[in-house]
C-alpha atoms as a PDB file:
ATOM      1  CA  UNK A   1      -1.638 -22.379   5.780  1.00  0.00           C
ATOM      2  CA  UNK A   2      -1.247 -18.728   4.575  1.00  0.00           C
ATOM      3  CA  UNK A   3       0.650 -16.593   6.222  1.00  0.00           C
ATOM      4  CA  UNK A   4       0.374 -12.744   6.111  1.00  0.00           C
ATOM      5  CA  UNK A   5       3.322 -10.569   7.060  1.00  0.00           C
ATOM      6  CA  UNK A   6       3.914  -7.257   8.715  1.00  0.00           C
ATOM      7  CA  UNK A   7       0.743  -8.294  10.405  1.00  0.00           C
ATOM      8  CA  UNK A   8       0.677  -5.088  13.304  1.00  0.00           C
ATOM      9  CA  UNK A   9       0.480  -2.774  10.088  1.00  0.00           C
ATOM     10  CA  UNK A  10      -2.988  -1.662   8.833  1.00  0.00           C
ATOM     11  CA  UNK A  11      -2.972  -3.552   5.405  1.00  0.00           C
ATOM     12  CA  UNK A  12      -1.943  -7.249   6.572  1.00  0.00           C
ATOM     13  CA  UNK A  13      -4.334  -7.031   9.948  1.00  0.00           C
ATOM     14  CA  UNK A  14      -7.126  -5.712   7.434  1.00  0.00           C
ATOM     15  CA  UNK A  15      -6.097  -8.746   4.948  1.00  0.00           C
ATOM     16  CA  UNK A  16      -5.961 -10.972   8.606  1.00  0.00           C
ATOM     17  CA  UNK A  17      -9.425  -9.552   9.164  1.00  0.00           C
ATOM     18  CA  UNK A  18     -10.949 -10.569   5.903  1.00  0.00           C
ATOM     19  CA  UNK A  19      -9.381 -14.150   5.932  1.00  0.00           C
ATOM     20  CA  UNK A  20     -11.014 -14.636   9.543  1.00  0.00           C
ATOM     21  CA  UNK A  21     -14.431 -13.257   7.865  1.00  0.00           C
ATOM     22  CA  UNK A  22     -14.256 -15.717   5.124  1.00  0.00           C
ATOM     23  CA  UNK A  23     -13.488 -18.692   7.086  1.00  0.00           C
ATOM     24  CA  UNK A  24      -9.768 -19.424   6.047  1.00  0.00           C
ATOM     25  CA  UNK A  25      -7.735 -20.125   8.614  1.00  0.00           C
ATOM     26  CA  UNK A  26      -4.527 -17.072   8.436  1.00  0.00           C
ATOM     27  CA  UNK A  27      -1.552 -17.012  10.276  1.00  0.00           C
ATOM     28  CA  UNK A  28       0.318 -13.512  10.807  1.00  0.00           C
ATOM     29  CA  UNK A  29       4.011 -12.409  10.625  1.00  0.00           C
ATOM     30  CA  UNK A  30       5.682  -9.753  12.786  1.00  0.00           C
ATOM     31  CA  UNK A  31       8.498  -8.269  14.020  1.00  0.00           C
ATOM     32  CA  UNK A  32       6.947  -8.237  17.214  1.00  0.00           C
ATOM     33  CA  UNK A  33       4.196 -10.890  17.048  1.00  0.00           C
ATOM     34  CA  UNK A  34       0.594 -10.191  19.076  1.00  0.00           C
ATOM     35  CA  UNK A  35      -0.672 -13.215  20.306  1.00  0.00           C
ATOM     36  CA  UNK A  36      -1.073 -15.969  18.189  1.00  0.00           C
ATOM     37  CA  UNK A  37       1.229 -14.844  15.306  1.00  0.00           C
ATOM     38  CA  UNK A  38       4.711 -15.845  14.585  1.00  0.00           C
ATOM     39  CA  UNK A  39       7.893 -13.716  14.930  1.00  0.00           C
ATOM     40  CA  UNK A  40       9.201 -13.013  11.338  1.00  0.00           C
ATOM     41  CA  UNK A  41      12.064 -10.484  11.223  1.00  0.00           C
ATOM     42  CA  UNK A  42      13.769  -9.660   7.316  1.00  0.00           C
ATOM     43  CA  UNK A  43      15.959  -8.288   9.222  1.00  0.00           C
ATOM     44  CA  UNK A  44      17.058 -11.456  11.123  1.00  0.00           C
ATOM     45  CA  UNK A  45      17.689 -14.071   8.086  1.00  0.00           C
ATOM     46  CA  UNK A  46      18.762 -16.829  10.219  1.00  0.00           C
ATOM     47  CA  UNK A  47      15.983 -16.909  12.186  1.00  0.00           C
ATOM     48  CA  UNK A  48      13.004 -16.813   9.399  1.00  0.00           C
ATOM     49  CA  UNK A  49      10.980 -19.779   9.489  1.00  0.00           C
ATOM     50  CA  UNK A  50       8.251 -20.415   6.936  1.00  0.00           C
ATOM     51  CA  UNK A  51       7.732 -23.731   8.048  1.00  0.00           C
ATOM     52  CA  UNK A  52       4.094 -25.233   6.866  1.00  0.00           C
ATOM     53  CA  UNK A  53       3.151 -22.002   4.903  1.00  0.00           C
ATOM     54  CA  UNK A  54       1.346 -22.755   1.562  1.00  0.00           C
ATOM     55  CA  UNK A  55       0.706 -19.084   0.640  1.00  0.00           C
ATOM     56  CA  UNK A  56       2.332 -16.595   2.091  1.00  0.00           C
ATOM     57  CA  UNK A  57       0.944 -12.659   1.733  1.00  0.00           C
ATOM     58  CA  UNK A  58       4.098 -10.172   1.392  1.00  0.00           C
ATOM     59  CA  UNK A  59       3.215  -7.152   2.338  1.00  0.00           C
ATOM     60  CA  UNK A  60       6.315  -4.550   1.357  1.00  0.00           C
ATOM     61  CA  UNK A  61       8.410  -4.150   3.999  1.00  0.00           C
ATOM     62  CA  UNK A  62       9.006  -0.234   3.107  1.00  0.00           C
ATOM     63  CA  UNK A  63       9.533   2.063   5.035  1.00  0.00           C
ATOM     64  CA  UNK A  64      13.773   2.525   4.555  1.00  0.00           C
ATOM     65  CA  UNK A  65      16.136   2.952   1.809  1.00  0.00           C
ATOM     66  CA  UNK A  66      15.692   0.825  -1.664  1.00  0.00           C
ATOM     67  CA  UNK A  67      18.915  -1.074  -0.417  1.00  0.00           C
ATOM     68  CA  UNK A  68      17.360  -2.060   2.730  1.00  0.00           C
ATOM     69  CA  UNK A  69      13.744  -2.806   1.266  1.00  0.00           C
ATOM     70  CA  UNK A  70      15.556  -5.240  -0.990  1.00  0.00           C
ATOM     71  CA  UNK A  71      17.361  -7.019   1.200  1.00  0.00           C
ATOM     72  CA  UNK A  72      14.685  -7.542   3.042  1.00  0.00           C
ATOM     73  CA  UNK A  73      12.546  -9.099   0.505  1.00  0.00           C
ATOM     74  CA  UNK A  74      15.441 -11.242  -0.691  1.00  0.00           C
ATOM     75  CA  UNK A  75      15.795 -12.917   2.389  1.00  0.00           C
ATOM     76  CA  UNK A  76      12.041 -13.435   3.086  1.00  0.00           C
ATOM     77  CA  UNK A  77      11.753 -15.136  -0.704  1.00  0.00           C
ATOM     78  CA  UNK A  78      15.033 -17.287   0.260  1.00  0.00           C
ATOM     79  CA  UNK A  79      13.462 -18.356   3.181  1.00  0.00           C
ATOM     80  CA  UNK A  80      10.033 -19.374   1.511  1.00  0.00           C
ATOM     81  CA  UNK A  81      11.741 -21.196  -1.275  1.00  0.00           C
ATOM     82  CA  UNK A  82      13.894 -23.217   1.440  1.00  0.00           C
ATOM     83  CA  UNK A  83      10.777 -23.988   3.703  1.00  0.00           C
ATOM     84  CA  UNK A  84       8.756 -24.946   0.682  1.00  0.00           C
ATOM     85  CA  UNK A  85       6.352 -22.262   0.426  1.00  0.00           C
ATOM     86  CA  UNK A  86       4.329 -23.026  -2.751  1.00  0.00           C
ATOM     87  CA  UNK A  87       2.496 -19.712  -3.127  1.00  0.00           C
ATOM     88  CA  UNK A  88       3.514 -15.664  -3.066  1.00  0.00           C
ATOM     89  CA  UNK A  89       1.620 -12.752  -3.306  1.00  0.00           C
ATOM     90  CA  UNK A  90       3.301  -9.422  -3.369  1.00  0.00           C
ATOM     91  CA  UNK A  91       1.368  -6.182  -2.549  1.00  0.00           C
ATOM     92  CA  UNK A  92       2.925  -4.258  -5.276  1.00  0.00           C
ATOM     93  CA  UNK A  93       2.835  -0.388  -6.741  1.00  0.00           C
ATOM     94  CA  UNK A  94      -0.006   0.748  -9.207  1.00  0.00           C
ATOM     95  CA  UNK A  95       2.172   0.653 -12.497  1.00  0.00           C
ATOM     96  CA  UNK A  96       0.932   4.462 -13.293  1.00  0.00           C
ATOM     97  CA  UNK A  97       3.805   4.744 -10.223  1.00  0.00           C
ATOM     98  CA  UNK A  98       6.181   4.299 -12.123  1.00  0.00           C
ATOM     99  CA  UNK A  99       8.011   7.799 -11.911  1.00  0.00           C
ATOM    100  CA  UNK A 100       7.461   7.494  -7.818  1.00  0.00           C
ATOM    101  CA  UNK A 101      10.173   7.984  -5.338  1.00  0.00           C
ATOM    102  CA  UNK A 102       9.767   4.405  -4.135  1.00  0.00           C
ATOM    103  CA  UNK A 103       9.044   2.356  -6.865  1.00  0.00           C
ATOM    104  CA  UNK A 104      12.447   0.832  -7.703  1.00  0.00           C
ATOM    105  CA  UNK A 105      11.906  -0.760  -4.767  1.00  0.00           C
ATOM    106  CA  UNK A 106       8.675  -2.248  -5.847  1.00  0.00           C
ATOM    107  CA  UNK A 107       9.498  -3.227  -9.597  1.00  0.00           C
ATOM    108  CA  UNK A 108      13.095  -4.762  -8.087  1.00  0.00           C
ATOM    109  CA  UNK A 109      11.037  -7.048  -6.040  1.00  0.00           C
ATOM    110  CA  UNK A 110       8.641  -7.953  -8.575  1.00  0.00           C
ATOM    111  CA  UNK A 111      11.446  -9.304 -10.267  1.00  0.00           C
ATOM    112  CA  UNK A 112      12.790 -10.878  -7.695  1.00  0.00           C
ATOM    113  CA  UNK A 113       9.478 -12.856  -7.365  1.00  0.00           C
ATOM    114  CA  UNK A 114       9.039 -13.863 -10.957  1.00  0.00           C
ATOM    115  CA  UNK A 115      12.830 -15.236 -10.811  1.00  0.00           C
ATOM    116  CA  UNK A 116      12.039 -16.677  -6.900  1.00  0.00           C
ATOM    117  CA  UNK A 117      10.988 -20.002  -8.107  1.00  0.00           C
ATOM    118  CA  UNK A 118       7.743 -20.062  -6.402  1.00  0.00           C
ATOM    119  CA  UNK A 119       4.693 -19.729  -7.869  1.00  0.00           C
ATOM    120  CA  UNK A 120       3.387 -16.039  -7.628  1.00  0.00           C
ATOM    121  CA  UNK A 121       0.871 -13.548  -7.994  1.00  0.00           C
ATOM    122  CA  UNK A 122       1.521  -9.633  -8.041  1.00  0.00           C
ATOM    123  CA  UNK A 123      -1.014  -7.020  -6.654  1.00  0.00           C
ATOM    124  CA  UNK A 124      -0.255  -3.511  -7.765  1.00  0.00           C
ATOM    125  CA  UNK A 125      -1.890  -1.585  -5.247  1.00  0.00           C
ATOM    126  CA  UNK A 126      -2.732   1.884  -6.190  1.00  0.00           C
ATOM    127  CA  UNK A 127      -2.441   4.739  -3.463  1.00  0.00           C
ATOM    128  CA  UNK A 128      -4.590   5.048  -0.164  1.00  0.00           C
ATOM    129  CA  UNK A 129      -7.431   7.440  -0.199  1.00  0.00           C
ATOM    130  CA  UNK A 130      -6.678   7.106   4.301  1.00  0.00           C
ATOM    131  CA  UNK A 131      -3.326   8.383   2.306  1.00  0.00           C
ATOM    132  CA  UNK A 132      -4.610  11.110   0.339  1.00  0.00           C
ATOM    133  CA  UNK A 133      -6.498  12.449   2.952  1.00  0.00           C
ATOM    134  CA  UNK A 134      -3.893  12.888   5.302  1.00  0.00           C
ATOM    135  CA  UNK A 135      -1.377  14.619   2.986  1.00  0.00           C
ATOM    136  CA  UNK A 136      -4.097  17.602   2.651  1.00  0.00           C
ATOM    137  CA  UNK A 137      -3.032  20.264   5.182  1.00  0.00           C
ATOM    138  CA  UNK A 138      -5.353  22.220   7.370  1.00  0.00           C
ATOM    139  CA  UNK A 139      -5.288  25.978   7.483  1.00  0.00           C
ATOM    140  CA  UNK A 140      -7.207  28.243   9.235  1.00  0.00           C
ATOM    141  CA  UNK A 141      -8.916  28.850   5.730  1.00  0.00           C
ATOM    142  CA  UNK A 142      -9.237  25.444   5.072  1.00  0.00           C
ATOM    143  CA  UNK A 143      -7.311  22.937   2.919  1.00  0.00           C
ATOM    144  CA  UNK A 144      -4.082  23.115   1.754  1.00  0.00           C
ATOM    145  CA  UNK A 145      -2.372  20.903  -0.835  1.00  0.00           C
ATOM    146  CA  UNK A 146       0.228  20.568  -3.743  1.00  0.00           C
ATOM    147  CA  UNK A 147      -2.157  17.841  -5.721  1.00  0.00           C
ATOM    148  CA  UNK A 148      -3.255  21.174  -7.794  1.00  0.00           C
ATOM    149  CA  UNK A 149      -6.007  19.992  -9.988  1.00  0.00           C
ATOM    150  CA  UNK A 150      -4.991  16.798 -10.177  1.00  0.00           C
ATOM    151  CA  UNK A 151      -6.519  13.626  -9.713  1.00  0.00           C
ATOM    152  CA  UNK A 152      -5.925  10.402  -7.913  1.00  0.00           C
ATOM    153  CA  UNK A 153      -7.139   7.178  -8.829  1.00  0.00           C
ATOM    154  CA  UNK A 154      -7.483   6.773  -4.620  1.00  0.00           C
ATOM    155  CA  UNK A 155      -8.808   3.154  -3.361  1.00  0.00           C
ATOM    156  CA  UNK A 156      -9.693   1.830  -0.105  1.00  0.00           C
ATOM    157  CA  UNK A 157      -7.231   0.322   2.224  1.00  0.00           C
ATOM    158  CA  UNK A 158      -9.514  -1.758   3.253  1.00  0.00           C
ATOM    159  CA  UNK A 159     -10.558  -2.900  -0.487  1.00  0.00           C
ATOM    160  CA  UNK A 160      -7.118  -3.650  -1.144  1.00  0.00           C
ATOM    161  CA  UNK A 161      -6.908  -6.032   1.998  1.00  0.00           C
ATOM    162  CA  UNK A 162     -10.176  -7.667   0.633  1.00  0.00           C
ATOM    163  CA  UNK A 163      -8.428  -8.170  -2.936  1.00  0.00           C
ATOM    164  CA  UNK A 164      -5.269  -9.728  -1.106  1.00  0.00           C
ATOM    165  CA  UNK A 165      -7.895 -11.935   0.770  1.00  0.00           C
ATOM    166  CA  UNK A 166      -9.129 -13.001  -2.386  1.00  0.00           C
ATOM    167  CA  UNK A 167      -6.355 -14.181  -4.106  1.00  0.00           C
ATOM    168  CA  UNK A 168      -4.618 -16.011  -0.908  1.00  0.00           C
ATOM    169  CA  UNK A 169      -7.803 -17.808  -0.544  1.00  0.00           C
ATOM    170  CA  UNK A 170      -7.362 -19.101  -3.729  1.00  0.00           C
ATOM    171  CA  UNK A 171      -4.020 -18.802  -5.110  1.00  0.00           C
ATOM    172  CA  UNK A 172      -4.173 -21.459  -8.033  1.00  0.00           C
ATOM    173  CA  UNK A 173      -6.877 -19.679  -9.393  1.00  0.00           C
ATOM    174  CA  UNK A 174      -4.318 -16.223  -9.903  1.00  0.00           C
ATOM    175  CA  UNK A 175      -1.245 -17.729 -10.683  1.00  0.00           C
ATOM    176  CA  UNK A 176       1.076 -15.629 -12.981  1.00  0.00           C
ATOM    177  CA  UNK A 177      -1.273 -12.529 -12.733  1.00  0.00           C
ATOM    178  CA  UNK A 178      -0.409  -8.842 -12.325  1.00  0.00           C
ATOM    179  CA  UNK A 179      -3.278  -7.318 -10.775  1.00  0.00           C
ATOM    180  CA  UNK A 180      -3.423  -2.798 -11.054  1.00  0.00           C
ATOM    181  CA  UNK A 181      -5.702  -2.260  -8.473  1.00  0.00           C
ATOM    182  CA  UNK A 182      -6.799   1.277  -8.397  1.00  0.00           C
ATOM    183  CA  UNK A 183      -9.943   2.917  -7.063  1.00  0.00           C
ATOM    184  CA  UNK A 184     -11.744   6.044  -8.454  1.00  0.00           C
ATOM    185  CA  UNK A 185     -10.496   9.249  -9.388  1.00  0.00           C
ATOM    186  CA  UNK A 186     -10.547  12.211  -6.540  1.00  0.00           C
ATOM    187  CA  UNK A 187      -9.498  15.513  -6.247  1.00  0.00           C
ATOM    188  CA  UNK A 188      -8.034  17.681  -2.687  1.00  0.00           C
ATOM    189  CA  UNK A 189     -10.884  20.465  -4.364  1.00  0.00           C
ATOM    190  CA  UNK A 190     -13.282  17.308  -3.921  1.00  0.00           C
ATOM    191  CA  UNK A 191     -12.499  16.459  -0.325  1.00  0.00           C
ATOM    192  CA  UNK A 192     -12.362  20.145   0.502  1.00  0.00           C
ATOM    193  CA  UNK A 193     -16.002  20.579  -1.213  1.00  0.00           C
ATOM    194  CA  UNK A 194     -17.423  17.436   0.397  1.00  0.00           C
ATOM    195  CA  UNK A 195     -16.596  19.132   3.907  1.00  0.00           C
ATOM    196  CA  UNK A 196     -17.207  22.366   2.484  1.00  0.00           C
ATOM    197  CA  UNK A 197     -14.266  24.533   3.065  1.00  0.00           C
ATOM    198  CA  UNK A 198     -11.709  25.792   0.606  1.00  0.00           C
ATOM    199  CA  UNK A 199      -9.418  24.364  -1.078  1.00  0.00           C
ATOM    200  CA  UNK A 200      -5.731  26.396  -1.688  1.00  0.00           C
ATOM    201  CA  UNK A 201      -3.346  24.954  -4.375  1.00  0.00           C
ATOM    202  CA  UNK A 202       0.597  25.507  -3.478  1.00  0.00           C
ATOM    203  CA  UNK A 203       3.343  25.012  -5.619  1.00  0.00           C
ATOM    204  CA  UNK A 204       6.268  22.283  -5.325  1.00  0.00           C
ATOM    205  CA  UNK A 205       8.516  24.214  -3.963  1.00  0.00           C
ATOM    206  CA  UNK A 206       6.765  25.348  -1.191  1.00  0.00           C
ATOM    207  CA  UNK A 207       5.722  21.822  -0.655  1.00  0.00           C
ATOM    208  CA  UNK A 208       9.321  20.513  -0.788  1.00  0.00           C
ATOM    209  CA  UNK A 209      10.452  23.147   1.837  1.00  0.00           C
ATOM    210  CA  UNK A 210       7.992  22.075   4.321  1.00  0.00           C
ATOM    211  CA  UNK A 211       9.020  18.805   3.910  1.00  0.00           C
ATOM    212  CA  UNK A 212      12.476  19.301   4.215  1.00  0.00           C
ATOM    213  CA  UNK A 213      12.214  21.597   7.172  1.00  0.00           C
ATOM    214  CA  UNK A 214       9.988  18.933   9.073  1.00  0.00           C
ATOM    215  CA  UNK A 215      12.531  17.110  11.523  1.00  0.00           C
ATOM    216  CA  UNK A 216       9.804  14.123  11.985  1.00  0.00           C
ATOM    217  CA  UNK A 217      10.253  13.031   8.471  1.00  0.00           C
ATOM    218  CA  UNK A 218      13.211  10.438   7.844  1.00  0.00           C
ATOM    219  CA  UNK A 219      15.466  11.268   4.647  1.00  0.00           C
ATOM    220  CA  UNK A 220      14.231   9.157   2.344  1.00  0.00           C
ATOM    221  CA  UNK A 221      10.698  10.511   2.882  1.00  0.00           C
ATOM    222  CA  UNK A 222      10.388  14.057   1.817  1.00  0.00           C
ATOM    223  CA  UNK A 223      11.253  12.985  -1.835  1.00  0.00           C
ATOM    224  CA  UNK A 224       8.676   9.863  -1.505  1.00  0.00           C
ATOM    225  CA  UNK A 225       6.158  12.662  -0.563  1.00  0.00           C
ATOM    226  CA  UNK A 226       7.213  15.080  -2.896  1.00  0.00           C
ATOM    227  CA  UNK A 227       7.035  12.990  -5.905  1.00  0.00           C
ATOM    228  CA  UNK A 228       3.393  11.332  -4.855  1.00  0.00           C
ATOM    229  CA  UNK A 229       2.030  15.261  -4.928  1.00  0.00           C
ATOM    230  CA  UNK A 230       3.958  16.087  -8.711  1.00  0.00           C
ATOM    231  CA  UNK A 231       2.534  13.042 -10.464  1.00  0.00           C
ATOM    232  CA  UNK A 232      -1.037  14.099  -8.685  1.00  0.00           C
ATOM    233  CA  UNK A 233      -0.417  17.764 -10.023  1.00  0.00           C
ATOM    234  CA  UNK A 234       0.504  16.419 -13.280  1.00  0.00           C
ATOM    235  CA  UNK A 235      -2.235  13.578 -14.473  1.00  0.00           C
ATOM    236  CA  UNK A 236       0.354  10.589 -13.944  1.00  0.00           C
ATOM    237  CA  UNK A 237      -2.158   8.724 -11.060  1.00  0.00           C
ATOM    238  CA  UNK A 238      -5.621   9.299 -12.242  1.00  0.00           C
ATOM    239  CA  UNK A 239      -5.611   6.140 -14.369  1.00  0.00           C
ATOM    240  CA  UNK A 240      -8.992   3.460 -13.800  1.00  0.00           C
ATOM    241  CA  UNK A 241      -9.082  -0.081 -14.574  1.00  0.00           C
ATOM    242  CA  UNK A 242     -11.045  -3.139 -13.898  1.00  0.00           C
ATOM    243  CA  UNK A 243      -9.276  -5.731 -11.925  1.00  0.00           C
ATOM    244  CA  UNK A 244      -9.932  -4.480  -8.640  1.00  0.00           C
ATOM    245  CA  UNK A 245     -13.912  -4.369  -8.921  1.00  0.00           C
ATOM    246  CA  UNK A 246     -13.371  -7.800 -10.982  1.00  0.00           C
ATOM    247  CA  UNK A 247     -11.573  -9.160  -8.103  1.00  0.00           C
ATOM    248  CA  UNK A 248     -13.763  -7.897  -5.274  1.00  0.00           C
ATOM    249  CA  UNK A 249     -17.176  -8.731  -7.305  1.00  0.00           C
ATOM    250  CA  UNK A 250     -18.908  -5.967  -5.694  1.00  0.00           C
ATOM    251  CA  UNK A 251     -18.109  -1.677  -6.168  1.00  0.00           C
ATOM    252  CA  UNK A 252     -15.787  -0.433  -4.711  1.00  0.00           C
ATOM    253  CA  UNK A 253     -15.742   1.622  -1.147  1.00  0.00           C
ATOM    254  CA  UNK A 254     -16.253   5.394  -1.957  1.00  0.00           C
ATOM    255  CA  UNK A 255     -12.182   6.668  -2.052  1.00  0.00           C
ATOM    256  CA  UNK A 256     -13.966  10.460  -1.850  1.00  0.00           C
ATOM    257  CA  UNK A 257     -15.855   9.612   1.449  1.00  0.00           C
ATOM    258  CA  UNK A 258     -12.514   7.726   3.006  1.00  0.00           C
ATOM    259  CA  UNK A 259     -10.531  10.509   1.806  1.00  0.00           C
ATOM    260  CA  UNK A 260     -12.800  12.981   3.774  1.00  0.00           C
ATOM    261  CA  UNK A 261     -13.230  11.239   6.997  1.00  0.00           C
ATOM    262  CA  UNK A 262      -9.646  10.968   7.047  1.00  0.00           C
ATOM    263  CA  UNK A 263      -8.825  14.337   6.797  1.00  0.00           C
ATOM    264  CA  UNK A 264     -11.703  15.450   8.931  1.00  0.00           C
ATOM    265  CA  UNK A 265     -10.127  13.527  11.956  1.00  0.00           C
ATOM    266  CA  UNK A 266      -6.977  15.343  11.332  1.00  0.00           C
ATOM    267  CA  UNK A 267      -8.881  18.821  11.367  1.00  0.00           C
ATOM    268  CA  UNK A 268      -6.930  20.898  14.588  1.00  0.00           C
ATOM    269  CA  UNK A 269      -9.328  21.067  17.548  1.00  0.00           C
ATOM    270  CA  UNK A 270     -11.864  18.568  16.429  1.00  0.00           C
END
């Protein structure tokens, strides 16, 4: 059986999704389990039970401190080596995020896998163009932004759920593989010209203070979000590869169009 956690978050219920679609029977992890799933809490060690999971999906549990991620992940491996899980696959961090705010976290547990003593696959997911979208800001002239010119190599959530559904489906077949999947390169000019308003370039700092000064934001996440829009700005996250359209065996969703529809929705008084 695989098993998919963090399934009430938008990339396990899309993976979920495309198991159903292809006729392989998925189970979900949660927290707090919908109907049919199983409750699977990192933080609640003693009660994790992988019992009869072949494959099991880890989707990072983010979201908090490096310390906290990791600990997390280190008890969900422990548990899947005890209950004789023969199979992981880790939704990873596009290795061109490197220089990230949160990719300790990521490369930590990569390593953690390889040493786990299961068999494994890695999937280093590159950024969401739902994400992109959203971190352009609406003015009453348009779009605002700290990407600059910069471009990001933005994929598909729901391609990256497809990939993951892919290689749980058939996990002997990936063994031992790091997978970069990015999309296709896009630019906040590019979403501001495919709804046709402007687009207004601000600098870091600016950025940084709004960030800081916006009391929804936990601590840890106006660095994250701060560090996503310099290595836009600065080339490090344009990058293109193969293994994602390899994977997929079909082209990939258009990142520009997601990217737009996303931040169209957000657009005040719509």
């Amino acid at each position: 059986m695989i098993m998919v956690t963090g399934a009430q978050g938008q990339l396990a219920s899309r993976t979920l999704q495309e198991l159903a679609a292809r006729g392989t029977p998925a189970l979900g992890g949660s927290r707090t389990p919908a109907a049919g799933q199983r409750r699977l809490d990192f933080d609640d060690r003693a009660g994790l039970d992988l019992t009869g999971v072949s494959t099991l999906v880890l989707v990072s549990a983010g979201y908090a401190e490096d310390d906290r991620v990791l600990a997390r992940h280190q008890a969900v491996l422990g548990a899947a080596l005890r209950d004789g899980v023969g199979h992981v696959v880790y939704t990873s961090l596009t290795g061109a995020g490197d220089h990230l705010g949160f990719a300790l976290a990521h490369r930590a547990t990569e390593r953690l896998v390889r040493e786990s003593g299961l068999t494994w696959t890695i999937l280093r997911n590159g950024l969401y163009a739902e994400l992109f979208g959203a971190l352009l800001r609406w003015t009453p002239d348009g779009l605002e932004s700290a990407f600059g010119d910069g471009s990001l190599a933005a994929v598909a959530r729901a391609d990256l759920a497809a990939a993951a559904a892919v290689v749980a489906g058939s996990p002997d077949a990936h063994t031992g593989r790091t997978y970069e999947l990015v999309g296709e390169p896009v630019t906040a000019a590019d979403v501001a010209g495919r709804l046709a308003v402007a687009h207004r370039a601000v600098g870091l700092d600016a950025y940084r203070a709004r960030l800081l000064a916006d009391d929804t934001l936990l601590p840890f996440q106006p660095p994250m979000l701060a560090s996503i829009a310099s290595g836009v700005r600065h080339g490090f996250l344009g990058g293109v590869g193969p293994d994602l359209v390899r994977l997929l065996g079909r082209p990939l969703t258009d990142p520009l169009a997601v990217a737009a529809e996303t931040a169209a929705a957000l657009r005040p008084g719509r």
